[in-house]
PDB file of N, CA and C in Angstrom:
ATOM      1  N   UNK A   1     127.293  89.263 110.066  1.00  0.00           N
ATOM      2  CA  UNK A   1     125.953  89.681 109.682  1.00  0.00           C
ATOM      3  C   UNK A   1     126.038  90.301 108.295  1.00  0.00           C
ATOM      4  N   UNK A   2     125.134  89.734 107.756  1.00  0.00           N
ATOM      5  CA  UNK A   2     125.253  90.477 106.244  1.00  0.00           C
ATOM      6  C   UNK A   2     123.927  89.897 105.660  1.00  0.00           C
ATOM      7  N   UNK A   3     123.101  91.125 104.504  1.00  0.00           N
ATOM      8  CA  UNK A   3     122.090  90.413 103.682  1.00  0.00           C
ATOM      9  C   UNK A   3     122.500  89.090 102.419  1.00  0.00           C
ATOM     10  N   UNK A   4     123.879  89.096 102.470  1.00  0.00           N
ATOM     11  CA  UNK A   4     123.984  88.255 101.106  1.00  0.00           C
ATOM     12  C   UNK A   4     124.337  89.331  99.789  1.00  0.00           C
ATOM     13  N   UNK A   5     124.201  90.138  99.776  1.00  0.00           N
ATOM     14  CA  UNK A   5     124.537  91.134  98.808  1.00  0.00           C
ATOM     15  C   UNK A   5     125.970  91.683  98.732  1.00  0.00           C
ATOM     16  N   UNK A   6     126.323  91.818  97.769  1.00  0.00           N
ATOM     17  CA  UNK A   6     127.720  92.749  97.947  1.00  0.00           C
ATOM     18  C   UNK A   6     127.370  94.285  98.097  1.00  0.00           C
ATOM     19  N   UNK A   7     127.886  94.907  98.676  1.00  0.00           N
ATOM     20  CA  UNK A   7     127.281  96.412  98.727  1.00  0.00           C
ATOM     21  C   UNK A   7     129.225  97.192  98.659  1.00  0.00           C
ATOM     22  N   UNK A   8     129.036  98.303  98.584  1.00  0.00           N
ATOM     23  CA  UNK A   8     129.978  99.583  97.886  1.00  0.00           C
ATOM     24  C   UNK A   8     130.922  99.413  99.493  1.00  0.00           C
ATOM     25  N   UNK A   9     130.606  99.181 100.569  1.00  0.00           N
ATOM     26  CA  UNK A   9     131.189  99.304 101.652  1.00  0.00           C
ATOM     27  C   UNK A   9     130.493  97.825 102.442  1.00  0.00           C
ATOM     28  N   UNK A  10     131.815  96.862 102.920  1.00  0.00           N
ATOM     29  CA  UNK A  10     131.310  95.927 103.414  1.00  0.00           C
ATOM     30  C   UNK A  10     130.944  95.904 104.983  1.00  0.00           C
ATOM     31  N   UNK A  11     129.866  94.508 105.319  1.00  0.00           N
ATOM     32  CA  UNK A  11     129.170  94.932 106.437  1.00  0.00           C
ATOM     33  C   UNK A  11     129.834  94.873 107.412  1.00  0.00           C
ATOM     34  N   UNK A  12     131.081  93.957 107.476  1.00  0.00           N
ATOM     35  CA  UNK A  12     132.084  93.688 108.203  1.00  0.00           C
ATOM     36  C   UNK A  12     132.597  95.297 109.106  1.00  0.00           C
ATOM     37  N   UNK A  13     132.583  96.245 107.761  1.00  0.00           N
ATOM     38  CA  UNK A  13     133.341  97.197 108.156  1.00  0.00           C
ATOM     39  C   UNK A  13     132.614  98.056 109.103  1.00  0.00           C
ATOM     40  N   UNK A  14     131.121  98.109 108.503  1.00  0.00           N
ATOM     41  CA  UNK A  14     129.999  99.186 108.695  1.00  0.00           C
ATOM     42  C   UNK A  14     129.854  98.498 110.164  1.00  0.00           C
ATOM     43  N   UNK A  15     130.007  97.255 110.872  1.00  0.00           N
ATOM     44  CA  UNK A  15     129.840  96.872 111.946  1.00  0.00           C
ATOM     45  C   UNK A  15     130.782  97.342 112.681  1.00  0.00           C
ATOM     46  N   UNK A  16     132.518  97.085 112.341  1.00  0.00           N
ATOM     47  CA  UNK A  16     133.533  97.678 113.317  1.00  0.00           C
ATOM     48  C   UNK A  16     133.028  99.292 113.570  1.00  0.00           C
ATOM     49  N   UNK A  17     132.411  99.724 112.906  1.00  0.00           N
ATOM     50  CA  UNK A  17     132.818 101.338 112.920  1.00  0.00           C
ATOM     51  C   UNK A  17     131.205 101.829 113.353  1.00  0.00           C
ATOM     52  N   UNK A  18     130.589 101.265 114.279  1.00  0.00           N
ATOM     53  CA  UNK A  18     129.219 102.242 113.814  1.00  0.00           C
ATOM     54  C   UNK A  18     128.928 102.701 114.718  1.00  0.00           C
ATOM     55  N   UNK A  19     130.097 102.603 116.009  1.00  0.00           N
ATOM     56  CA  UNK A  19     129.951 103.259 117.341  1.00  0.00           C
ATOM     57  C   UNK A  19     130.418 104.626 116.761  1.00  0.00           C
ATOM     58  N   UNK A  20     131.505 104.359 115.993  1.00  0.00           N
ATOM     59  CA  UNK A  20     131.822 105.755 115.164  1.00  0.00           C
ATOM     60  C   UNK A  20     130.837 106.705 114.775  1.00  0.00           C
ATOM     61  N   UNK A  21     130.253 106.154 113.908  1.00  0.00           N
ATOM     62  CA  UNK A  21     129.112 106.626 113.743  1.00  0.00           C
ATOM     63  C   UNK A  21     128.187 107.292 114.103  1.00  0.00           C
ATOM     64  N   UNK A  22     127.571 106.380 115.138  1.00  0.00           N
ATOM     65  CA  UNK A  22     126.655 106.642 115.970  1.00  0.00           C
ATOM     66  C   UNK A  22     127.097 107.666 116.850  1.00  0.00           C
ATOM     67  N   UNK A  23     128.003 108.025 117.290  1.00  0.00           N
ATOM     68  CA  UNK A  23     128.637 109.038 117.917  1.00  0.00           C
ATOM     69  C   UNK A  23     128.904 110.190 117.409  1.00  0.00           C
ATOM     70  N   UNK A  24     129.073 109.887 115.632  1.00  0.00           N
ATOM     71  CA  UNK A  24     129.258 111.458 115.172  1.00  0.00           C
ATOM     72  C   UNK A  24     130.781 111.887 114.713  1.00  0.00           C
ATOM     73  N   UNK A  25     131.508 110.598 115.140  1.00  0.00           N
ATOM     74  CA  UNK A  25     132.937 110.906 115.105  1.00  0.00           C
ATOM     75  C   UNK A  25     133.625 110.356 114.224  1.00  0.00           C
ATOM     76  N   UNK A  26     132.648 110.607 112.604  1.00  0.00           N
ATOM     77  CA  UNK A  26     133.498 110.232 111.758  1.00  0.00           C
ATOM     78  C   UNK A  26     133.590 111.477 110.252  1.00  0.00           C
ATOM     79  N   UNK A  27     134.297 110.677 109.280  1.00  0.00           N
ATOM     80  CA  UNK A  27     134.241 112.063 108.363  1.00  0.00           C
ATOM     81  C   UNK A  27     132.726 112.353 107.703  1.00  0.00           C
ATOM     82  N   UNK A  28     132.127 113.288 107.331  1.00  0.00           N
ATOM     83  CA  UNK A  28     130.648 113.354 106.726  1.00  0.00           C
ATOM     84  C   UNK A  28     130.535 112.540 105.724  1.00  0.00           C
ATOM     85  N   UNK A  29     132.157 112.268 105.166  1.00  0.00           N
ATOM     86  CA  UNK A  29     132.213 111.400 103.714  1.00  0.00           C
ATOM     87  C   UNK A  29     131.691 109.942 103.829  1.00  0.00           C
ATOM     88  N   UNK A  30     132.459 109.531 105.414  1.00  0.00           N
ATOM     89  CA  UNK A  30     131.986 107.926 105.353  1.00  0.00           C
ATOM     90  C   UNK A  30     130.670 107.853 106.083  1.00  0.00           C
ATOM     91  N   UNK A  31     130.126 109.040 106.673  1.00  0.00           N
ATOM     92  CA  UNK A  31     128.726 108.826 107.286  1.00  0.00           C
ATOM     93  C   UNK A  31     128.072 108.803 106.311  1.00  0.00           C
ATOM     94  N   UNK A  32     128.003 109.436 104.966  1.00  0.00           N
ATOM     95  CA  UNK A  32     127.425 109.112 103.741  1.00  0.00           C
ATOM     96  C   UNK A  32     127.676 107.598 103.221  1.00  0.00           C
ATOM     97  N   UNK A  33     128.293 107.037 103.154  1.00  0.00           N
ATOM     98  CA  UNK A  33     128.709 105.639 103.065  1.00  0.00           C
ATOM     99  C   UNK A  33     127.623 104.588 103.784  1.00  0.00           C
ATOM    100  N   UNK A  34     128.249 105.735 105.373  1.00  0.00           N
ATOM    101  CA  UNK A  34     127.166 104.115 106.161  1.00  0.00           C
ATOM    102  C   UNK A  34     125.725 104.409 105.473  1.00  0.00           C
ATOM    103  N   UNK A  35     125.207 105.750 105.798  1.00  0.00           N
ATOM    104  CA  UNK A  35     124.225 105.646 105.297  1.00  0.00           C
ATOM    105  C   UNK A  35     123.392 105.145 104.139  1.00  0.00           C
ATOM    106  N   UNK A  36     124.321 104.839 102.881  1.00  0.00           N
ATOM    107  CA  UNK A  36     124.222 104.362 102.180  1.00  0.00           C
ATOM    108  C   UNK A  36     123.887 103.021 102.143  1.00  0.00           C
ATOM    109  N   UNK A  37     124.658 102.609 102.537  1.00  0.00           N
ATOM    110  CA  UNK A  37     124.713 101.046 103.353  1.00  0.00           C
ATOM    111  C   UNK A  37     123.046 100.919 103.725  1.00  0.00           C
ATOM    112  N   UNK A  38     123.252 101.310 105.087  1.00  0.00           N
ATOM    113  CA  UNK A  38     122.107 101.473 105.731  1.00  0.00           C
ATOM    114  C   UNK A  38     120.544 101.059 104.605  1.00  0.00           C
ATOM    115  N   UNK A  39     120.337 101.701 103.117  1.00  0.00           N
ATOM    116  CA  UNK A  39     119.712 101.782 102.577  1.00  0.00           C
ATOM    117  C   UNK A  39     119.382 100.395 102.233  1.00  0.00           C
ATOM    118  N   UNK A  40     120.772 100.084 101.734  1.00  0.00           N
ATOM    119  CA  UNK A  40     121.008  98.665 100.762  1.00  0.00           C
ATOM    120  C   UNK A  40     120.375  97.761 101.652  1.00  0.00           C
ATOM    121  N   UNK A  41     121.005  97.358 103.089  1.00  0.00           N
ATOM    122  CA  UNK A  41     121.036  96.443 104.095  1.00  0.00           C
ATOM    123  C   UNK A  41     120.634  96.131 105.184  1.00  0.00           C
ATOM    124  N   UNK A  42     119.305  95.966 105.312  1.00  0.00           N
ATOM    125  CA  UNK A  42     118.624  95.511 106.439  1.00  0.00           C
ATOM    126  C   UNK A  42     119.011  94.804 107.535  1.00  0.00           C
ATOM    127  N   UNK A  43     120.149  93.788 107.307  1.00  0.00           N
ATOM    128  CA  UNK A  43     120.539  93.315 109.075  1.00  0.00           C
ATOM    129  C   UNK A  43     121.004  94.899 109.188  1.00  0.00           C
ATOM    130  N   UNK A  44     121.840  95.339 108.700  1.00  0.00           N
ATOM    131  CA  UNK A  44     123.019  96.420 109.365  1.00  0.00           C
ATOM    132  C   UNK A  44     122.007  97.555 109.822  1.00  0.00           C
ATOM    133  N   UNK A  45     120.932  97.697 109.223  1.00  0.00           N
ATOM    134  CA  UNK A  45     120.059  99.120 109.484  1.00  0.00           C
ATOM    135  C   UNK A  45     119.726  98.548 110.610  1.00  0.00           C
ATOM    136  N   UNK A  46     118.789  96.750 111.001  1.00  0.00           N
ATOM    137  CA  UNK A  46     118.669  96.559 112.284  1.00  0.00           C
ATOM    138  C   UNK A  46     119.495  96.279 113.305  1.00  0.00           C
ATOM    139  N   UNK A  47     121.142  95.911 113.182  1.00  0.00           N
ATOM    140  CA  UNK A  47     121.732  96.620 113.877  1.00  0.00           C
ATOM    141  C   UNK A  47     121.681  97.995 114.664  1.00  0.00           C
ATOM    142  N   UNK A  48     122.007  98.591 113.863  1.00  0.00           N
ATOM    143  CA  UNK A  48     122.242  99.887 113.621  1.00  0.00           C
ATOM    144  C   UNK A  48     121.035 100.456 114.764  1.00  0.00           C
ATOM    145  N   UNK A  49     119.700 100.440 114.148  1.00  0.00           N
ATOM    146  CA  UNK A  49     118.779 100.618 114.792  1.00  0.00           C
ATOM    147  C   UNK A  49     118.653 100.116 116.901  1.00  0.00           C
ATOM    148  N   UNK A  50     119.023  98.679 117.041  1.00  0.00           N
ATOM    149  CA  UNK A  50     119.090  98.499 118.330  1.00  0.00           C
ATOM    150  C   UNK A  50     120.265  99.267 118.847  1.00  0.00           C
ATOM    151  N   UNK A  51     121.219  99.475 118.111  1.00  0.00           N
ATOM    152  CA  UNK A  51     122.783 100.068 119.250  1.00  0.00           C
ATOM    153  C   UNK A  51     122.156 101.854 119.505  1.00  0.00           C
ATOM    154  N   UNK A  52     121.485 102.044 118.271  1.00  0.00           N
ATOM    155  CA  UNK A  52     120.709 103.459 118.837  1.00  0.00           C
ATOM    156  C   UNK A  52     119.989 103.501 119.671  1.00  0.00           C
ATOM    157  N   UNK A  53     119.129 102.391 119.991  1.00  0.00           N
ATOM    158  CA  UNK A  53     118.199 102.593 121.373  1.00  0.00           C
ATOM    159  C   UNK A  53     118.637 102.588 122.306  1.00  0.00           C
ATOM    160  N   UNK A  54     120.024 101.147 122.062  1.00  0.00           N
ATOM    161  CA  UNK A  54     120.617 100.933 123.377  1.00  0.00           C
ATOM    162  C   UNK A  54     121.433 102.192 124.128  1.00  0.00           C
ATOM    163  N   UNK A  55     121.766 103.168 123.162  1.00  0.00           N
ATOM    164  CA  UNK A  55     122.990 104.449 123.268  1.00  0.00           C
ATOM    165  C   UNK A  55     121.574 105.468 123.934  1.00  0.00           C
ATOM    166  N   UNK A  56     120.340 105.309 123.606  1.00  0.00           N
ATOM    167  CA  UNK A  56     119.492 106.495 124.609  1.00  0.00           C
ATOM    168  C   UNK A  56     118.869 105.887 125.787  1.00  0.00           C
ATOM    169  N   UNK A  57     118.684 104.792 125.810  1.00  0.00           N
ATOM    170  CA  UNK A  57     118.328 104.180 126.951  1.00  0.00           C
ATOM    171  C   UNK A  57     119.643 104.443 128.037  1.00  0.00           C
ATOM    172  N   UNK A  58     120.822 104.174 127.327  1.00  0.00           N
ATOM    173  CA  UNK A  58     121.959 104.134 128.487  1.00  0.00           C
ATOM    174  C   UNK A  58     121.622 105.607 129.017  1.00  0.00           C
ATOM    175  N   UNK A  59     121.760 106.673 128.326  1.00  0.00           N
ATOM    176  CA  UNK A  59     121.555 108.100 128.487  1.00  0.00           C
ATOM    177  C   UNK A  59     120.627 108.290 129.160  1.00  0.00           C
ATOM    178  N   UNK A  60     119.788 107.938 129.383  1.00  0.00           N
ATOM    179  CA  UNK A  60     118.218 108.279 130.240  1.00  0.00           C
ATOM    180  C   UNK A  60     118.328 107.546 131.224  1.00  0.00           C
ATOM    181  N   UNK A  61     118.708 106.587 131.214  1.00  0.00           N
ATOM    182  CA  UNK A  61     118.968 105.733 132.573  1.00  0.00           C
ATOM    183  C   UNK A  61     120.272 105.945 133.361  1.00  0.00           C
ATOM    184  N   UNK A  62     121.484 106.208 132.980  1.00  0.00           N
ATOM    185  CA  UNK A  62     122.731 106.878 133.655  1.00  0.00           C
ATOM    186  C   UNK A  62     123.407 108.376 133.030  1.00  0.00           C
ATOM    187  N   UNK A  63     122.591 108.982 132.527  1.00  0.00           N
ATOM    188  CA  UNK A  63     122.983 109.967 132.130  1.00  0.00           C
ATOM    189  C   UNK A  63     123.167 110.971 133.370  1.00  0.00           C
ATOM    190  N   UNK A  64     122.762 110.798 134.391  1.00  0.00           N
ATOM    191  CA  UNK A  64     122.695 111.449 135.377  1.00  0.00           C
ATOM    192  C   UNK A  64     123.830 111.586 136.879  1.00  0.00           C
ATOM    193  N   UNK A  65     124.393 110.113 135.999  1.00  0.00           N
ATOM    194  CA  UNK A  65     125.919 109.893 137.171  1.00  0.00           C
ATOM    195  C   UNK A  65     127.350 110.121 137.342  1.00  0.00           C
ATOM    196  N   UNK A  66     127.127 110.765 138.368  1.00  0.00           N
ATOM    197  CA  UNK A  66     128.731 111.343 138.398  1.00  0.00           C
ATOM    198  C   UNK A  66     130.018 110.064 137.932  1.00  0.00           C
ATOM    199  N   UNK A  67     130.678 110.274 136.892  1.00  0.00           N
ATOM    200  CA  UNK A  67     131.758 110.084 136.410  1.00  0.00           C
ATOM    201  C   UNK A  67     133.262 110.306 137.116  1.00  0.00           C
ATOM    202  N   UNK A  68     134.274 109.207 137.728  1.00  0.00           N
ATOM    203  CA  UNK A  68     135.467 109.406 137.770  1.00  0.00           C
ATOM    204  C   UNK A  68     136.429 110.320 137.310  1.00  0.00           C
ATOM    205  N   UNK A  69     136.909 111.332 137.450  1.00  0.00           N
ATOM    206  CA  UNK A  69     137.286 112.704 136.460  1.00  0.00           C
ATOM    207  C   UNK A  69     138.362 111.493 135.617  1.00  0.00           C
ATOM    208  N   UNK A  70     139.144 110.644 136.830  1.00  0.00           N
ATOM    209  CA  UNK A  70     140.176 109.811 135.614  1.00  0.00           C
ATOM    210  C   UNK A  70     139.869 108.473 134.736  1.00  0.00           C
ATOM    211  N   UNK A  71     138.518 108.582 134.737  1.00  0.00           N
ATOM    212  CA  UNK A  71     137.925 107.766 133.608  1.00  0.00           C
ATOM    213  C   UNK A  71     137.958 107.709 131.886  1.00  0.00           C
ATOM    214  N   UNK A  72     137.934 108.895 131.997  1.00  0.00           N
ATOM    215  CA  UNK A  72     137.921 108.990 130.552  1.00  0.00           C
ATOM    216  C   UNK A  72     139.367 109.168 130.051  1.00  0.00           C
ATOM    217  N   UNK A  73     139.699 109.599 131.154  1.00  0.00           N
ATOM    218  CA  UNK A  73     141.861 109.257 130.177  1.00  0.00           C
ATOM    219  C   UNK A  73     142.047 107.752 130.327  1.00  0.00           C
ATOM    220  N   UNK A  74     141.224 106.670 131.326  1.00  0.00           N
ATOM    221  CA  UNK A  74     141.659 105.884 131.039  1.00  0.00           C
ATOM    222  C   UNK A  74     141.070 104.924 130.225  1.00  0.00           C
ATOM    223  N   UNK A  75     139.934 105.253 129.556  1.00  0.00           N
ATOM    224  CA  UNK A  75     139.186 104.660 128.602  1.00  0.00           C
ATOM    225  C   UNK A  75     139.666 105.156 127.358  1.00  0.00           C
ATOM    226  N   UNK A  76     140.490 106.339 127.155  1.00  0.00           N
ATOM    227  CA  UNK A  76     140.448 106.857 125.901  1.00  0.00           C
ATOM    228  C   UNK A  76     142.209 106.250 126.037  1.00  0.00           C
ATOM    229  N   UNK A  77     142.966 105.740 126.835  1.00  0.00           N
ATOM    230  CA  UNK A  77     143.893 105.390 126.647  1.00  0.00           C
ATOM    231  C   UNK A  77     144.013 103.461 126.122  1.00  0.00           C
ATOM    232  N   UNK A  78     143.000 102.638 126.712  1.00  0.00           N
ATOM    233  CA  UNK A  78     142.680 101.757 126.242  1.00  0.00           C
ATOM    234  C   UNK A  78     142.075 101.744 124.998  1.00  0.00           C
ATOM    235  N   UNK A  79     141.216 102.574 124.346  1.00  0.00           N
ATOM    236  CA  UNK A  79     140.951 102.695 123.086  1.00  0.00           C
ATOM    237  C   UNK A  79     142.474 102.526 122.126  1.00  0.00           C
ATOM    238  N   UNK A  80     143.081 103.655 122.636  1.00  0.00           N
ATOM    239  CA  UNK A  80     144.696 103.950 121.630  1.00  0.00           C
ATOM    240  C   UNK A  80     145.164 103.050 121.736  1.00  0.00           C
ATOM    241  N   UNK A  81     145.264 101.765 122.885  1.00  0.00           N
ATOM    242  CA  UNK A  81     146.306 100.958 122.886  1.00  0.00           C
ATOM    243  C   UNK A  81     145.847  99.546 121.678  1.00  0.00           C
ATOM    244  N   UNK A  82     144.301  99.549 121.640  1.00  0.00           N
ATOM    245  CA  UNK A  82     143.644  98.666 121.089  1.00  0.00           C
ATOM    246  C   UNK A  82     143.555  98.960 119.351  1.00  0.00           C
ATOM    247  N   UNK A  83     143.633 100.295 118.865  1.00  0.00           N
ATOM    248  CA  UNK A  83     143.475 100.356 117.854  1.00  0.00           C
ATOM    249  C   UNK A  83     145.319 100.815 117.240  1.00  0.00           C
ATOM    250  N   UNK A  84     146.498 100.936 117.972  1.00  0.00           N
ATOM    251  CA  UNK A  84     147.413 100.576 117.829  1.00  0.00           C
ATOM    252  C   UNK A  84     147.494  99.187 117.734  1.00  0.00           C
ATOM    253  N   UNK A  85     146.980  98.065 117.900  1.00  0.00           N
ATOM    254  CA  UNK A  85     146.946  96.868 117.977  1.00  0.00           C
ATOM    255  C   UNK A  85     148.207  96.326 119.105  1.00  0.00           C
ATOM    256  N   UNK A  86     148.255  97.085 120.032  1.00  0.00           N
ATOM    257  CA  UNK A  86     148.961  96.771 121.325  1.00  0.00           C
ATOM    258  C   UNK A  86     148.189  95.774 122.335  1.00  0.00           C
ATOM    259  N   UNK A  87     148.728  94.923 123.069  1.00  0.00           N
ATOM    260  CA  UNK A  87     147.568  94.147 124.132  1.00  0.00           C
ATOM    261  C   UNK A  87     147.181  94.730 124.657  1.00  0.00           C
ATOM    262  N   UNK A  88     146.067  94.672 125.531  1.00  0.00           N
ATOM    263  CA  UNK A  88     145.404  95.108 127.018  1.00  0.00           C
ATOM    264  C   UNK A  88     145.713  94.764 127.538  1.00  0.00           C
ATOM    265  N   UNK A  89     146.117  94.957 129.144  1.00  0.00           N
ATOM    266  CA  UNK A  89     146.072  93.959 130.270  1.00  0.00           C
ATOM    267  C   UNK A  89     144.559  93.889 130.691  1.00  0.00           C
ATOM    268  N   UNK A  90     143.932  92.904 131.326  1.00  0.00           N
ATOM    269  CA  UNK A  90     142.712  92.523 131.356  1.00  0.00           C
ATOM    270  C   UNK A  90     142.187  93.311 132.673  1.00  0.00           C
ATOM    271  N   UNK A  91     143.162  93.323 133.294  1.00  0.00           N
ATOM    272  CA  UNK A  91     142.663  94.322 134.657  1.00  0.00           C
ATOM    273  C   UNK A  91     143.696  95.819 134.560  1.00  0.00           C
ATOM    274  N   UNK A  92     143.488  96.681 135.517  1.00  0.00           N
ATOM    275  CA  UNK A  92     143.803  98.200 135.683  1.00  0.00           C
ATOM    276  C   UNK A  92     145.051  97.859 136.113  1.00  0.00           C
ATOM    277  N   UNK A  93     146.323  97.940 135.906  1.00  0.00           N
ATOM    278  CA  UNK A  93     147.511  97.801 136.101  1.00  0.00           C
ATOM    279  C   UNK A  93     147.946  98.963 137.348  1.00  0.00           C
ATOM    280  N   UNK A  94     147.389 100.201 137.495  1.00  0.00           N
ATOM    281  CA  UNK A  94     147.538 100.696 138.238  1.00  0.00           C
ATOM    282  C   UNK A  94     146.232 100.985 139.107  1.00  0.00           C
ATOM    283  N   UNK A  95     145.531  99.997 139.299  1.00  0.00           N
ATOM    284  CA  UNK A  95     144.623  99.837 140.458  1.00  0.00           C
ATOM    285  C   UNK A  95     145.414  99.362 141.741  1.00  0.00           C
ATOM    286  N   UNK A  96     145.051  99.568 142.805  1.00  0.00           N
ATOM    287  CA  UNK A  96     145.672  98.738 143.876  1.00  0.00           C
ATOM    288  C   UNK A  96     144.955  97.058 144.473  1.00  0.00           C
ATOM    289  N   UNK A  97     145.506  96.497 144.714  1.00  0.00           N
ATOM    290  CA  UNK A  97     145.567  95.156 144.592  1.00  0.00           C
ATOM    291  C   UNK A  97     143.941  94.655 145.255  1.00  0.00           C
ATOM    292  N   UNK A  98     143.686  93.527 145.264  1.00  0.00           N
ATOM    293  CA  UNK A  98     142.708  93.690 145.852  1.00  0.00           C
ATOM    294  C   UNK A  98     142.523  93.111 146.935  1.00  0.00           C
ATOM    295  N   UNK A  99     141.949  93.280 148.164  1.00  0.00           N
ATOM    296  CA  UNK A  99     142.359  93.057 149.826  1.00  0.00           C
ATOM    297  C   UNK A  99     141.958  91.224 149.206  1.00  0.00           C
ATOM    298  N   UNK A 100     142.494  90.225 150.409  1.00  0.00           N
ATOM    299  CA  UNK A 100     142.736  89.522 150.334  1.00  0.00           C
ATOM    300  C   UNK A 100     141.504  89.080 151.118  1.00  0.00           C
ATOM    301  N   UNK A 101     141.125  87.447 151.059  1.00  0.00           N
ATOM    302  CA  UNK A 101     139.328  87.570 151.417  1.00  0.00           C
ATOM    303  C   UNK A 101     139.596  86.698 152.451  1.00  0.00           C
ATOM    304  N   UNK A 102     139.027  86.734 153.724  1.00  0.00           N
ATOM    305  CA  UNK A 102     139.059  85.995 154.748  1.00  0.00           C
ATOM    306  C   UNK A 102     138.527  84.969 154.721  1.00  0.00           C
ATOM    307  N   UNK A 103     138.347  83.496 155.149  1.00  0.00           N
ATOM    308  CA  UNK A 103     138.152  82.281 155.556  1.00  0.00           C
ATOM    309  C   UNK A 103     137.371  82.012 156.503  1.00  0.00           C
TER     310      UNK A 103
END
């Protein structure tokens, strides 16, 4: 996605990172960046714009559900393994198997 323009920060990037963003969890320096962006570039602002609705809709609609306490170590451990550029395994390696289906 891109307008066709070259801009100071490419859209490529402003796309990997805008969960970053959108979350708050980046430096003020490059949130000035996206925002910048943002100005220049209309797909990325309408990006940008739907992953924000989609991030309060999720909130208003499951914001209210109890969470796995070992969820988030194991989401924040798949994050590390992915941005180490390590594989995933596609399923929970330490899930237990799954019952076998009758006939």
């Amino acid at each position: 996605m891109s307008c066709g323009e070259p801009h100071e920060t490419d859209c490529s990037e402003i796309l990997d990172h805008l969960y970053e963003f959108l979350d708050k969890e980046m430096p003020d320096s490059d949130c000035v960046k996206f925002e910048h962006h943002f100005e220049e570039c209309s797909p990325c602002l309408e990006k940008y714009g739907l992953e924000q609705a989609v991030k309060k809709l999720v909130k208003r609609c499951c914001g209210q559900d109890d969470v796995p306490g070992d969820l988030r170590s194991k989401v924040m451990g798949r994050i590390d393994l992915i941005r180490s550029g390590q594989s995933v395994p596609e399923h929970d390696v330490t899930a237990a198997p799954p019952a076998p289906q009758e006939s």
